[in-house]
PDB file of N, CA and C in Angstrom:
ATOM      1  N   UNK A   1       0.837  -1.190   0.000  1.00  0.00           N
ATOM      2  CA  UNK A   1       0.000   0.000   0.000  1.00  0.00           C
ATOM      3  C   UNK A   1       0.880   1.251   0.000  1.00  0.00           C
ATOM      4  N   UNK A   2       0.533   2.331  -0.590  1.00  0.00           N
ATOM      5  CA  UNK A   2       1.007   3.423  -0.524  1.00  0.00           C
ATOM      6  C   UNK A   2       0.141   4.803  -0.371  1.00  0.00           C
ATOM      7  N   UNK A   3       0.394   5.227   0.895  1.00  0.00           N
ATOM      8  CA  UNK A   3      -0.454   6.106   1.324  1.00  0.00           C
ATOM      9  C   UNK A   3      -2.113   5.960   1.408  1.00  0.00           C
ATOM     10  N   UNK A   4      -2.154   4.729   2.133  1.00  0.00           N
ATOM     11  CA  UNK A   4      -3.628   4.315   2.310  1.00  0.00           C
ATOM     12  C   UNK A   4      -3.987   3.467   0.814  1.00  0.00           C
ATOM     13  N   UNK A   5      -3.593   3.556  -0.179  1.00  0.00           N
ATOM     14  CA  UNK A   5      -4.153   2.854  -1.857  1.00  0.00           C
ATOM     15  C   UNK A   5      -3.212   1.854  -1.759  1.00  0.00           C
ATOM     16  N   UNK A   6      -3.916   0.956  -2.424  1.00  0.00           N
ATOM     17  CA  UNK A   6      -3.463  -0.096  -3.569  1.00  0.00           C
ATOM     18  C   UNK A   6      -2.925   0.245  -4.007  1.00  0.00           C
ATOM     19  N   UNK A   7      -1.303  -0.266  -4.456  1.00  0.00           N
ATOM     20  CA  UNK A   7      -0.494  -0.370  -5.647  1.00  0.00           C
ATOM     21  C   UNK A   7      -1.156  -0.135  -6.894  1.00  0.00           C
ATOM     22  N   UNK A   8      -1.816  -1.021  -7.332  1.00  0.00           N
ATOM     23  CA  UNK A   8      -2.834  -0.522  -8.404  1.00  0.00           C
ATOM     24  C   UNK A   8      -3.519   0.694  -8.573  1.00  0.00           C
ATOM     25  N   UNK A   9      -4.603   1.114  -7.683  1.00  0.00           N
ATOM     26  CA  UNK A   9      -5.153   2.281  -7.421  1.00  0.00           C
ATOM     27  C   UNK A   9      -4.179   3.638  -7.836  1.00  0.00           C
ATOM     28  N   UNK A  10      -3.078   3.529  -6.655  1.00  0.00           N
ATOM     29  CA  UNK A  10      -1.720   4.265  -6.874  1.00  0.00           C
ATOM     30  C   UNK A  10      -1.299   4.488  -7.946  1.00  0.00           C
ATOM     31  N   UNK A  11      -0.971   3.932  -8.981  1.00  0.00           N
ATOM     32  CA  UNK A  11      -0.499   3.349 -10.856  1.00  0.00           C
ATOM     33  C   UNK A  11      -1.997   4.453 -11.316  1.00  0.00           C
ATOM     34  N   UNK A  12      -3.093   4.009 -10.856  1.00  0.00           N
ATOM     35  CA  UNK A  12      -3.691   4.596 -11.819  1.00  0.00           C
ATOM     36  C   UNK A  12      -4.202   5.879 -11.955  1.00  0.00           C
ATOM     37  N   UNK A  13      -4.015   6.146 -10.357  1.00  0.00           N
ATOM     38  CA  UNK A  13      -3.975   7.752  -9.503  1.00  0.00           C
ATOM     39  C   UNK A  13      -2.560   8.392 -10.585  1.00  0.00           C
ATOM     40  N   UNK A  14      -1.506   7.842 -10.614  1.00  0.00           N
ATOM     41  CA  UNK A  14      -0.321   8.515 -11.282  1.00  0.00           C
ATOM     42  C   UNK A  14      -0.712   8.323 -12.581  1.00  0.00           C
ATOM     43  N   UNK A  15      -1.494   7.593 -13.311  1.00  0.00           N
ATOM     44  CA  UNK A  15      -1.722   7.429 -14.623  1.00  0.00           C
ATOM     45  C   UNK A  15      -2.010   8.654 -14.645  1.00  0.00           C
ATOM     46  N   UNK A  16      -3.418   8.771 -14.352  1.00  0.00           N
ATOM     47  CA  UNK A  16      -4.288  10.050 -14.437  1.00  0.00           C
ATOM     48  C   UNK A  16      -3.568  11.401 -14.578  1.00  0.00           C
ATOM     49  N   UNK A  17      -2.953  11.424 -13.548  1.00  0.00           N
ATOM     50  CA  UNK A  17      -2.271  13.179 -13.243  1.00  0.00           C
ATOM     51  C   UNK A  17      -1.536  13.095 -14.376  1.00  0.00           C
ATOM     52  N   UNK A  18      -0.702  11.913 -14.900  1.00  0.00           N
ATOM     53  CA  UNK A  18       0.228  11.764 -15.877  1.00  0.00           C
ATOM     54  C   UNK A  18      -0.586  12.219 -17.648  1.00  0.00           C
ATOM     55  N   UNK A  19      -2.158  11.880 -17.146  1.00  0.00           N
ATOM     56  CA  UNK A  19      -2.617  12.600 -18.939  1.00  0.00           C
ATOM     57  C   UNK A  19      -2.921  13.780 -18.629  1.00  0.00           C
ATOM     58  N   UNK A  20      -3.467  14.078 -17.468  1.00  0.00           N
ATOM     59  CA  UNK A  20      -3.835  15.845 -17.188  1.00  0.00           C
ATOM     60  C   UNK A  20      -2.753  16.663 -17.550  1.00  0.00           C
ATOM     61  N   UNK A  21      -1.571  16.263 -16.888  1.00  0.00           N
ATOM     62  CA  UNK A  21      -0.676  16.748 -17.477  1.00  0.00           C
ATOM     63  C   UNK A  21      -0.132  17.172 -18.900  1.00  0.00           C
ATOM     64  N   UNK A  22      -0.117  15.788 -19.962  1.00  0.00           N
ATOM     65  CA  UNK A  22      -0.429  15.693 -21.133  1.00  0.00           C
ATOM     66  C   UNK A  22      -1.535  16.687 -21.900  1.00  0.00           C
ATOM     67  N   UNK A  23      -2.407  17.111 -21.486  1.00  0.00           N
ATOM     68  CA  UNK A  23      -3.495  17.397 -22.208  1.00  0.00           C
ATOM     69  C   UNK A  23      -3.545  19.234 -21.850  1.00  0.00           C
ATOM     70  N   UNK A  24      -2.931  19.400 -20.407  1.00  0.00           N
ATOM     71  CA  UNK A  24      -2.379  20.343 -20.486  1.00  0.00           C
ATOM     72  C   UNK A  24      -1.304  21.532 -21.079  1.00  0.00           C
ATOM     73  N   UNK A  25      -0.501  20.310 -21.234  1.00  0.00           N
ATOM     74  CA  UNK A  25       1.070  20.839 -21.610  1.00  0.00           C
ATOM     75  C   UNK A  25       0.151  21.161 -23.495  1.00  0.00           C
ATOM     76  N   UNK A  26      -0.565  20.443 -24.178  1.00  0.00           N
ATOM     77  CA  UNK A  26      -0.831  20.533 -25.615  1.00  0.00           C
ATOM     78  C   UNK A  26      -1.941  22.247 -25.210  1.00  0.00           C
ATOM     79  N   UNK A  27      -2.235  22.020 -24.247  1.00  0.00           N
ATOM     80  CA  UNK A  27      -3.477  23.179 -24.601  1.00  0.00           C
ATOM     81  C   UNK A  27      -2.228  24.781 -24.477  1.00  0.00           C
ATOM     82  N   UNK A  28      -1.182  24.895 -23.629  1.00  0.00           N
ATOM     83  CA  UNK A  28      -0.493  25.330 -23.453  1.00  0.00           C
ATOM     84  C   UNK A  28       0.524  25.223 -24.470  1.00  0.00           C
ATOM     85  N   UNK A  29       0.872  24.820 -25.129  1.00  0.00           N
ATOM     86  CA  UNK A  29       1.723  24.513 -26.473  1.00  0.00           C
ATOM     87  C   UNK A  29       0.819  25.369 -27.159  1.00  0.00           C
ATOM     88  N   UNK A  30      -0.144  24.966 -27.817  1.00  0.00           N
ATOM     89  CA  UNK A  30      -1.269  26.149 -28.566  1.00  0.00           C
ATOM     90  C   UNK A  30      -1.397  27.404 -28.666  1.00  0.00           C
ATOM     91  N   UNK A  31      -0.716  27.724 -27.200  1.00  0.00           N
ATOM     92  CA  UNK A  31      -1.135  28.894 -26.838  1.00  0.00           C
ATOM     93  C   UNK A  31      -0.356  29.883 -26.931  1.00  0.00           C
ATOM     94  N   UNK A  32       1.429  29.258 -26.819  1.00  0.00           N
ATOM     95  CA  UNK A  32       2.770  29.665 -27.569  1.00  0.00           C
ATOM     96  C   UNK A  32       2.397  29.920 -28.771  1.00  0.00           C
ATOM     97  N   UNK A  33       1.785  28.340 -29.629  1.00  0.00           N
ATOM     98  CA  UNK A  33       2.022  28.645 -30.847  1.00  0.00           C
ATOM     99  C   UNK A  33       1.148  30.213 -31.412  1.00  0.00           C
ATOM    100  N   UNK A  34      -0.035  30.368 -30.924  1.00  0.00           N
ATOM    101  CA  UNK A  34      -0.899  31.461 -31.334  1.00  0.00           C
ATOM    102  C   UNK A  34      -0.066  32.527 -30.573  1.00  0.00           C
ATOM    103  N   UNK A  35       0.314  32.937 -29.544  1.00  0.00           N
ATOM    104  CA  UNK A  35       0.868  34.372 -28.917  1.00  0.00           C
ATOM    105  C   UNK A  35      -0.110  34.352 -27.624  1.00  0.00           C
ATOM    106  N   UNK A  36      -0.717  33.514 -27.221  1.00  0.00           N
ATOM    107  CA  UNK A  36      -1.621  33.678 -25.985  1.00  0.00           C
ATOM    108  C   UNK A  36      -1.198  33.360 -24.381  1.00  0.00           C
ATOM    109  N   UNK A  37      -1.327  33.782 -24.113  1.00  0.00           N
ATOM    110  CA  UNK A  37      -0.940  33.725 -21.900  1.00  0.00           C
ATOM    111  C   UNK A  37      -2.083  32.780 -21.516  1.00  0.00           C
ATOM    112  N   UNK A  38      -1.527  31.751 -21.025  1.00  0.00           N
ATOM    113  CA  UNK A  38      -2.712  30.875 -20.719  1.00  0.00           C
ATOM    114  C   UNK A  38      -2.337  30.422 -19.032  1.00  0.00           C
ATOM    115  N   UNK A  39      -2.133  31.583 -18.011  1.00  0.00           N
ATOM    116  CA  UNK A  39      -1.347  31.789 -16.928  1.00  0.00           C
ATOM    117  C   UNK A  39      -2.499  30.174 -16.097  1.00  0.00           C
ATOM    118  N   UNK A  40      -4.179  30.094 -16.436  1.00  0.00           N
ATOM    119  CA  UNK A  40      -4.123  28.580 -15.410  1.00  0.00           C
ATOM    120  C   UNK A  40      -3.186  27.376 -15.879  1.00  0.00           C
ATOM    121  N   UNK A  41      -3.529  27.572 -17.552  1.00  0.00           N
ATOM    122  CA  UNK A  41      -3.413  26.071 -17.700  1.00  0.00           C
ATOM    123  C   UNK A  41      -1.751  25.962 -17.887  1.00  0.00           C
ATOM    124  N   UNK A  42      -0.830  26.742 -17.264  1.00  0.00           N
ATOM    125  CA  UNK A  42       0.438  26.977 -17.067  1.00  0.00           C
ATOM    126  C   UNK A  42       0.625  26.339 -15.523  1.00  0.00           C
ATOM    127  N   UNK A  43      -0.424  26.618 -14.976  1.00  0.00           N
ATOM    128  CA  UNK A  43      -0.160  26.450 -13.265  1.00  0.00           C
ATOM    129  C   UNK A  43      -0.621  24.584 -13.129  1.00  0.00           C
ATOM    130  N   UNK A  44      -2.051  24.523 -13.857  1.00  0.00           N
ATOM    131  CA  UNK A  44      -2.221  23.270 -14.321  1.00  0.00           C
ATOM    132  C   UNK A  44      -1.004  22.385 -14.748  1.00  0.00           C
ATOM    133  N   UNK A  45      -0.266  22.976 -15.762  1.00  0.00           N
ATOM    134  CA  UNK A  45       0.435  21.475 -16.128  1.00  0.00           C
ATOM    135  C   UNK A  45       1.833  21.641 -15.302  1.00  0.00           C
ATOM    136  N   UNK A  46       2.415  22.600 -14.239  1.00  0.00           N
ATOM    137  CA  UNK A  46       3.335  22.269 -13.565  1.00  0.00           C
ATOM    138  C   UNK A  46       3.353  21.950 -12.714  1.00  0.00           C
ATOM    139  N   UNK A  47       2.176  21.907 -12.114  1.00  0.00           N
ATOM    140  CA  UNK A  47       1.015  21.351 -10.827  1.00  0.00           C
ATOM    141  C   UNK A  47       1.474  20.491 -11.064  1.00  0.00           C
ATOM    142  N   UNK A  48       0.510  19.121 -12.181  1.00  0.00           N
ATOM    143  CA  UNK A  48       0.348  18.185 -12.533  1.00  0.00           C
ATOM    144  C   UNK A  48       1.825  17.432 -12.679  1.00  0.00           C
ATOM    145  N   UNK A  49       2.623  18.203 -13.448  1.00  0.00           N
ATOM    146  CA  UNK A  49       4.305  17.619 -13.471  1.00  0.00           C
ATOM    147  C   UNK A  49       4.632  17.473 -12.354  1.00  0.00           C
ATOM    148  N   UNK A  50       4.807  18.096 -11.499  1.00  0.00           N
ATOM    149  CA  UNK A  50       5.305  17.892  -9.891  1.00  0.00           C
ATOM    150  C   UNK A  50       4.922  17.138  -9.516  1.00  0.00           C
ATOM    151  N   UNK A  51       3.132  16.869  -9.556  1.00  0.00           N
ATOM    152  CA  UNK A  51       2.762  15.868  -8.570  1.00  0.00           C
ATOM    153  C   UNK A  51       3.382  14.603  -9.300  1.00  0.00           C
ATOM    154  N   UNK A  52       3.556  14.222 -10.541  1.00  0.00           N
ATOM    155  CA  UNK A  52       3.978  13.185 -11.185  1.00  0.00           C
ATOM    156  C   UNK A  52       5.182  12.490 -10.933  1.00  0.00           C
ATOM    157  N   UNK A  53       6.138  13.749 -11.061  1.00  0.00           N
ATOM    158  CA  UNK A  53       6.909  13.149 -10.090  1.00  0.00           C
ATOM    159  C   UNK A  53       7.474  12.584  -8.867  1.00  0.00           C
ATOM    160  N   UNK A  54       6.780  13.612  -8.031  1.00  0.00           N
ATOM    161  CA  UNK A  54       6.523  13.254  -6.529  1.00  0.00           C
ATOM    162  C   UNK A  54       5.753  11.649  -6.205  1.00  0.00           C
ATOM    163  N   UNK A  55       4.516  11.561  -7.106  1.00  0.00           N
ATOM    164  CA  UNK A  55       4.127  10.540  -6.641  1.00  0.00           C
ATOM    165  C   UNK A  55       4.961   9.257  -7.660  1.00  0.00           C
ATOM    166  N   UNK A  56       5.502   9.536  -8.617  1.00  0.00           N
ATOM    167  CA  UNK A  56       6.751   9.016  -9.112  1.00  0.00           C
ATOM    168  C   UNK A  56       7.467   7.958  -7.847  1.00  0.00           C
ATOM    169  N   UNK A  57       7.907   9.306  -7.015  1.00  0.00           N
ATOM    170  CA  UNK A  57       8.802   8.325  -5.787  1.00  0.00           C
ATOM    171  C   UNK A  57       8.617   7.723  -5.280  1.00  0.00           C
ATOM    172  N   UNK A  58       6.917   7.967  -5.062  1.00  0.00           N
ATOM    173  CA  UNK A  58       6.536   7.018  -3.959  1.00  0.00           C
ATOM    174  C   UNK A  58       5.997   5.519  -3.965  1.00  0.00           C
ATOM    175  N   UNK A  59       6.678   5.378  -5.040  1.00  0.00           N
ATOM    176  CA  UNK A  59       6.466   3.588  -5.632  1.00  0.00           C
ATOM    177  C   UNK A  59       7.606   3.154  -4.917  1.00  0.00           C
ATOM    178  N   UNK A  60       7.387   1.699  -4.647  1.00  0.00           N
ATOM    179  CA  UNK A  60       8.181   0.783  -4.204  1.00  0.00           C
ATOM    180  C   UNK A  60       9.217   0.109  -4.992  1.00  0.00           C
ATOM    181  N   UNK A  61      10.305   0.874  -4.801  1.00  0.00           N
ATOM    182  CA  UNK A  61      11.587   0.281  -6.082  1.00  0.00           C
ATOM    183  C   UNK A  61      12.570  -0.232  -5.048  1.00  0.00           C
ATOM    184  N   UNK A  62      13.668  -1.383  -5.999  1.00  0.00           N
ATOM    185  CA  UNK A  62      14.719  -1.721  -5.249  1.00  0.00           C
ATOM    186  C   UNK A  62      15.810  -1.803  -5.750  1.00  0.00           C
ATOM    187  N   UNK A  63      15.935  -0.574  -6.984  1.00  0.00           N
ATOM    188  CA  UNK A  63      17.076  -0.369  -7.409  1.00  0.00           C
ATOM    189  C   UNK A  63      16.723   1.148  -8.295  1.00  0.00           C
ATOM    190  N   UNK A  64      18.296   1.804  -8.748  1.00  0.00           N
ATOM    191  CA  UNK A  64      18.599   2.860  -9.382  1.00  0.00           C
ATOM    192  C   UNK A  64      17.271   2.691 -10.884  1.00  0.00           C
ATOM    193  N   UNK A  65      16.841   3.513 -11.220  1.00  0.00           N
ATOM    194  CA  UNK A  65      16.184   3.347 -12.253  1.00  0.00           C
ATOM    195  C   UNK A  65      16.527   4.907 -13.394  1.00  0.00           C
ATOM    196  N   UNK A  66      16.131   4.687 -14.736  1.00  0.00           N
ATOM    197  CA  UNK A  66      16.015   5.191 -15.474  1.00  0.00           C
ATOM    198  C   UNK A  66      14.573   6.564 -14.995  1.00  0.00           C
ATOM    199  N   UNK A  67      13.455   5.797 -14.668  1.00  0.00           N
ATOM    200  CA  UNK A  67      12.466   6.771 -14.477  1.00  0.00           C
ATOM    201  C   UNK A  67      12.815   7.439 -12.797  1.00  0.00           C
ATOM    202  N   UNK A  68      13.600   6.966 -12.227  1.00  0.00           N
ATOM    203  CA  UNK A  68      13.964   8.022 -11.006  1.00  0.00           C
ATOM    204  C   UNK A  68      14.742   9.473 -11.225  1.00  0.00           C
ATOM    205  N   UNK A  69      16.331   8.319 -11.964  1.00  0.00           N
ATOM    206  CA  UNK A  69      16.512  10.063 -12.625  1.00  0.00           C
ATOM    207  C   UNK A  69      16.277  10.657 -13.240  1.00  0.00           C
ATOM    208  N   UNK A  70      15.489  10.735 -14.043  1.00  0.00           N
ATOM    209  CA  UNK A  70      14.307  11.421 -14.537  1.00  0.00           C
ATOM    210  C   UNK A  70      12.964  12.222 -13.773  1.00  0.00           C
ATOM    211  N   UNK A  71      12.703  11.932 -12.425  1.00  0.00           N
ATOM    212  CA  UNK A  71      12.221  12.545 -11.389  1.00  0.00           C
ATOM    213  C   UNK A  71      13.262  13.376 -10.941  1.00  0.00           C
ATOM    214  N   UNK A  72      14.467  13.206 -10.522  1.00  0.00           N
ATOM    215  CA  UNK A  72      15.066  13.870 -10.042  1.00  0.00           C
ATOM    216  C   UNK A  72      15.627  15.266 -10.999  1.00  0.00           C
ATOM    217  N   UNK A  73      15.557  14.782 -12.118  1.00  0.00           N
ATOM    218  CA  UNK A  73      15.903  16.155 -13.096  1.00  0.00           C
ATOM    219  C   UNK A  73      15.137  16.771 -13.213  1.00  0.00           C
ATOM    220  N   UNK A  74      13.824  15.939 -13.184  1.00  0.00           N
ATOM    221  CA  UNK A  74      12.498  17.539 -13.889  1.00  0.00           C
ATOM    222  C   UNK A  74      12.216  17.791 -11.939  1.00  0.00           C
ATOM    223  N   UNK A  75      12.569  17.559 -10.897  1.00  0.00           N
ATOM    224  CA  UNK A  75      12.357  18.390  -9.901  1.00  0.00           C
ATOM    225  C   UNK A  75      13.182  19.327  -9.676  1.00  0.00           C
ATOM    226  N   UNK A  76      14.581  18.850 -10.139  1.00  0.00           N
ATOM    227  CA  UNK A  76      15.449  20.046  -9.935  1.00  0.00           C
ATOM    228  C   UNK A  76      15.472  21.249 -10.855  1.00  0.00           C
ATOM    229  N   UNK A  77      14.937  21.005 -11.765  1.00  0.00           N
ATOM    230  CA  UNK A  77      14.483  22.008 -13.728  1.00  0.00           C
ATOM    231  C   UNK A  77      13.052  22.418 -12.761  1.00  0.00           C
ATOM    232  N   UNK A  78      12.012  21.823 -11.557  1.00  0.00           N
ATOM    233  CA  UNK A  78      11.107  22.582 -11.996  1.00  0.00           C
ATOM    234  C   UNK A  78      11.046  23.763 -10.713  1.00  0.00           C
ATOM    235  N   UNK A  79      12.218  23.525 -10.076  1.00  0.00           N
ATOM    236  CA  UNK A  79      12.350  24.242  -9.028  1.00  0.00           C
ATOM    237  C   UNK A  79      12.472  25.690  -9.359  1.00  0.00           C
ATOM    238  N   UNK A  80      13.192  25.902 -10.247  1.00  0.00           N
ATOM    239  CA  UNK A  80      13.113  27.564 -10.096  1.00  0.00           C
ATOM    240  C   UNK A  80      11.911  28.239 -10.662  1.00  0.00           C
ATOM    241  N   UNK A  81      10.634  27.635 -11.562  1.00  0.00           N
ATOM    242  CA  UNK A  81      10.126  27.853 -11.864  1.00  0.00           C
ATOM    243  C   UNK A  81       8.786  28.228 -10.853  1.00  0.00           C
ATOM    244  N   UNK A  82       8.781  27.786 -10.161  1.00  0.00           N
ATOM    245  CA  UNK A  82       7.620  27.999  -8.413  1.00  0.00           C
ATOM    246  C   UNK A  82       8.078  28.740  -8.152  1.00  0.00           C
ATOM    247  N   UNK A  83       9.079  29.829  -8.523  1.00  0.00           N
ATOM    248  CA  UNK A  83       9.121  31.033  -7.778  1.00  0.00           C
ATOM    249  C   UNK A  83       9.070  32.515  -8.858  1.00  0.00           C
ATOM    250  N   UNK A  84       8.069  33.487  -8.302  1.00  0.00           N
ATOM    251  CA  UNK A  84       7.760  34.695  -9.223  1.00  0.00           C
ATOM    252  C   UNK A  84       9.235  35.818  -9.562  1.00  0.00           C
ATOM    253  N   UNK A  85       9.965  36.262 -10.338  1.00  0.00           N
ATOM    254  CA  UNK A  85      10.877  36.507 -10.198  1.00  0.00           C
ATOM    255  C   UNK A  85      11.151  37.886 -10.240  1.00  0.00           C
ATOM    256  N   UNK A  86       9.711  38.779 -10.407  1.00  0.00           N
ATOM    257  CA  UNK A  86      10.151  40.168  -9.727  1.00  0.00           C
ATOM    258  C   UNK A  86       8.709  40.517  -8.937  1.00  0.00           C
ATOM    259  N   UNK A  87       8.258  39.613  -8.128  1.00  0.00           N
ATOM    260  CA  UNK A  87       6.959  40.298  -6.959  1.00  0.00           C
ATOM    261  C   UNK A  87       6.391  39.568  -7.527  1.00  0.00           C
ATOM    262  N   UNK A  88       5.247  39.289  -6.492  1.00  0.00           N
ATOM    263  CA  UNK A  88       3.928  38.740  -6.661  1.00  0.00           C
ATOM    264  C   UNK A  88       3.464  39.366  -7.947  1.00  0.00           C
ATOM    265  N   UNK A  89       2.670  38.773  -8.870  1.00  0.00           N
ATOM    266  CA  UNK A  89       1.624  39.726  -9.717  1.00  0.00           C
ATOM    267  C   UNK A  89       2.338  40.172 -11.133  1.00  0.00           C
ATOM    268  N   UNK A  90       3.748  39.691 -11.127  1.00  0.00           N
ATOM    269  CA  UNK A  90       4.526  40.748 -11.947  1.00  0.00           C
ATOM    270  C   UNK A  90       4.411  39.719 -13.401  1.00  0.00           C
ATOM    271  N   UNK A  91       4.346  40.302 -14.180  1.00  0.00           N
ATOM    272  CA  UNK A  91       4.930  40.047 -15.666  1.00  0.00           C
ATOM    273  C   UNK A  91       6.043  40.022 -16.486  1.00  0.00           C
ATOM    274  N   UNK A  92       7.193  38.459 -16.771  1.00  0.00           N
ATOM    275  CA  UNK A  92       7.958  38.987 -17.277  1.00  0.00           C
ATOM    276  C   UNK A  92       7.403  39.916 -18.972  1.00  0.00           C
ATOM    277  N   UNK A  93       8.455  40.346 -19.368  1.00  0.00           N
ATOM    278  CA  UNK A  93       8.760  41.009 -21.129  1.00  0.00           C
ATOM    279  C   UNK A  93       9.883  40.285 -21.830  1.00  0.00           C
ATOM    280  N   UNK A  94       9.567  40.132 -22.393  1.00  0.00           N
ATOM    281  CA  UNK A  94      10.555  39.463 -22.979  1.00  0.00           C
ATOM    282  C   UNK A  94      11.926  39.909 -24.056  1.00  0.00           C
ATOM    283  N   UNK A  95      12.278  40.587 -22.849  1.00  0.00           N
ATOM    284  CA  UNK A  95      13.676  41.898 -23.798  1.00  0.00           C
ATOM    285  C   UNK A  95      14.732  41.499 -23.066  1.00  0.00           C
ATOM    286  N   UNK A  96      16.185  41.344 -23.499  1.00  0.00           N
ATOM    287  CA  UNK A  96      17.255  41.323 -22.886  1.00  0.00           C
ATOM    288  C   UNK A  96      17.227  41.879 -21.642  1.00  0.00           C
ATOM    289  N   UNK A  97      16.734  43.120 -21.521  1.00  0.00           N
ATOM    290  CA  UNK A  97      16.890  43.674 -20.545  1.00  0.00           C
ATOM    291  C   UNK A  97      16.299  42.763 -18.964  1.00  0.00           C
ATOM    292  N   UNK A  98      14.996  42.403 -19.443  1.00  0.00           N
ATOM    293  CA  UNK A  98      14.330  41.459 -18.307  1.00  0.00           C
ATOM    294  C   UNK A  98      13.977  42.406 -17.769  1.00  0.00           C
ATOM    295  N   UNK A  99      13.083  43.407 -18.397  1.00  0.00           N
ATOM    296  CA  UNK A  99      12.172  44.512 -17.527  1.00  0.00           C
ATOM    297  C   UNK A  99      10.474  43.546 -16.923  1.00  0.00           C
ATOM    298  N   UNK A 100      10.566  44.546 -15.663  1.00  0.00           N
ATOM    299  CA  UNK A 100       9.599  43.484 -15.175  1.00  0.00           C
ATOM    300  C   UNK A 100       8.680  44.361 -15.145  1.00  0.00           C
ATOM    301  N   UNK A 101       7.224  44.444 -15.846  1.00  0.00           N
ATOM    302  CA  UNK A 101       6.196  45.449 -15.611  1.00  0.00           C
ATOM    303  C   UNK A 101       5.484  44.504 -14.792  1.00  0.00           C
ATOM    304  N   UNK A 102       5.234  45.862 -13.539  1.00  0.00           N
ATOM    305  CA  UNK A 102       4.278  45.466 -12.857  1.00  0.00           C
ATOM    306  C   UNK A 102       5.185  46.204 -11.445  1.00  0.00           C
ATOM    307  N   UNK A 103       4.861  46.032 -10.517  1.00  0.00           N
ATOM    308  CA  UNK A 103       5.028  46.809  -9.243  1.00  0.00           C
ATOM    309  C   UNK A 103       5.858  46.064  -8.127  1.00  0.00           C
ATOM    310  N   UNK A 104       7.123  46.180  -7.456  1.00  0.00           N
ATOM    311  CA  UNK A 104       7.654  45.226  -6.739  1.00  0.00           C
ATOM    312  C   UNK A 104       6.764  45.803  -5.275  1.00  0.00           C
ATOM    313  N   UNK A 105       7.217  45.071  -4.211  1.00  0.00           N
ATOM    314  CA  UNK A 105       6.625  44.968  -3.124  1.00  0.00           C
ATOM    315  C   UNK A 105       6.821  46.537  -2.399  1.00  0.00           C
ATOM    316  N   UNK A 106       7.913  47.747  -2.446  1.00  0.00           N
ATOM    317  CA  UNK A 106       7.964  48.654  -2.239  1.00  0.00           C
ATOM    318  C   UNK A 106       6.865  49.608  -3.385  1.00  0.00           C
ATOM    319  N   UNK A 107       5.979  48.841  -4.264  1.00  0.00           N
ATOM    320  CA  UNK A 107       5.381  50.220  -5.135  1.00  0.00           C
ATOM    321  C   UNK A 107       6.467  50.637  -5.961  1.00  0.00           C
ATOM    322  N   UNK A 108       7.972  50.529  -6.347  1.00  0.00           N
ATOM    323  CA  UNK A 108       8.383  51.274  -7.591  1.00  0.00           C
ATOM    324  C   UNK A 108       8.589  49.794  -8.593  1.00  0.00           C
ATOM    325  N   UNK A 109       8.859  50.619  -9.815  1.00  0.00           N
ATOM    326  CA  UNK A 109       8.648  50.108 -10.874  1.00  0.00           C
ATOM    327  C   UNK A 109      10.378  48.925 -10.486  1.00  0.00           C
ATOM    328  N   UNK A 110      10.939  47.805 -11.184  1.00  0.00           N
ATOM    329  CA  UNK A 110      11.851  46.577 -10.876  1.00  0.00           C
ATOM    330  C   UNK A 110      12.623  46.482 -12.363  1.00  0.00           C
ATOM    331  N   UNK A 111      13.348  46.584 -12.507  1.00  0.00           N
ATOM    332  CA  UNK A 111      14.243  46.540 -13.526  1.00  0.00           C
ATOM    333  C   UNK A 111      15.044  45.593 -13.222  1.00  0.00           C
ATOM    334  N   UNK A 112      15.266  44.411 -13.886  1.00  0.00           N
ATOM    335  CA  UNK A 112      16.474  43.936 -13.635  1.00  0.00           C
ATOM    336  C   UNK A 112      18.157  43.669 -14.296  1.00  0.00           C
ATOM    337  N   UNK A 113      18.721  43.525 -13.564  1.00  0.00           N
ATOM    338  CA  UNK A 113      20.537  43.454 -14.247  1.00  0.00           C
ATOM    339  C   UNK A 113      20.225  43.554 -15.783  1.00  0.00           C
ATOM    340  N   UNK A 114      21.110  43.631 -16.820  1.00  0.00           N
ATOM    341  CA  UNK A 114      21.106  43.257 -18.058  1.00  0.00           C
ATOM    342  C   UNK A 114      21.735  41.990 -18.280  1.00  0.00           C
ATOM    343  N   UNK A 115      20.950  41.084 -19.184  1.00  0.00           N
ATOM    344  CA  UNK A 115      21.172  39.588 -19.316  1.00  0.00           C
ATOM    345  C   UNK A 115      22.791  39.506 -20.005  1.00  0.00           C
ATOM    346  N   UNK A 116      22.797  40.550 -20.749  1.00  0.00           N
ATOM    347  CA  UNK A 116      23.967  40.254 -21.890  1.00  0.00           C
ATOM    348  C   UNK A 116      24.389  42.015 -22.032  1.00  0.00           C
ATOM    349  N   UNK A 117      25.378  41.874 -20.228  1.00  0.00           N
ATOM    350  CA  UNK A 117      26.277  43.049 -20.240  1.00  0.00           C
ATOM    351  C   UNK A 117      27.866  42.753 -20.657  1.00  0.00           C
ATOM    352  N   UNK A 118      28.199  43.990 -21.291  1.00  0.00           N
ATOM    353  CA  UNK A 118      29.622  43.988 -22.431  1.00  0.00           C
ATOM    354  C   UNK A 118      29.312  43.086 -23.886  1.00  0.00           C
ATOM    355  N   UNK A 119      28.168  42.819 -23.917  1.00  0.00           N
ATOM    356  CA  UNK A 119      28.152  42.646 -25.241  1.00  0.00           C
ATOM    357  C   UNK A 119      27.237  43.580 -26.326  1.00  0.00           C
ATOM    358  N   UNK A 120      27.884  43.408 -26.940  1.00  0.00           N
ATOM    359  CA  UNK A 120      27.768  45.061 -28.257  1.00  0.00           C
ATOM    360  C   UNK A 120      26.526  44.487 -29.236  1.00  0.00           C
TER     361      UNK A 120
END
């Protein structure tokens, strides 16, 4: 048992999150491809990735596997992404510069470093 379920149950609990995910990540692909912000179904499919992996671990293995490190890479790739990177609320732009519209936690406007300083 794992966490109160059946092994089975468990498999099919991870199935599941594993197509939400899927069906997410395509509606979100779409949305690149057209130019559209699709900020739930963004939260949706990294939700869904995390939990996949997480509940990934919690199978009963007794050796190194192929699909572990593979948990362990997309947790460490999805780590910086759970965090907003200029304030709550903010919007990146997408300019070298990495101007952040929107308001940091003091009320002034957040500019950040230049991505590609000394180059011409």
């Amino acid at each position: 048992m794992i966490i109160g379920l059946s092994i089975a149950t468990f498999t099919i609990m991870h199935v599941v999150i594993s197509r939400i995910a899927i069906v997410a990540g395509l509606v979100v692909l779409g949305g690149v491809l057209t130019g559209q912000r699709l900020p739930l179904w963004t939260i949706v499919i990294l939700t869904t990735t995390i939990l996949i992996s997480v509940t990934g671990f919690t199978f009963p293995i007794t050796a190194f596997t192929p699909a572990a490190s593979a948990g362990i890479v997309a947790m460490v790739r999805f780590r910086p992404l759970t965090s907003v990177p200029c304030g709550a609320g903010a919007e990146m732009r997408p300019t070298s510069r990495r101007e952040c519209r929107g308001r940091s936690a003091g009320g002034s406007s957040t500019t950040l470093p230049n991505d590609d300083a000394g180059v011409a």
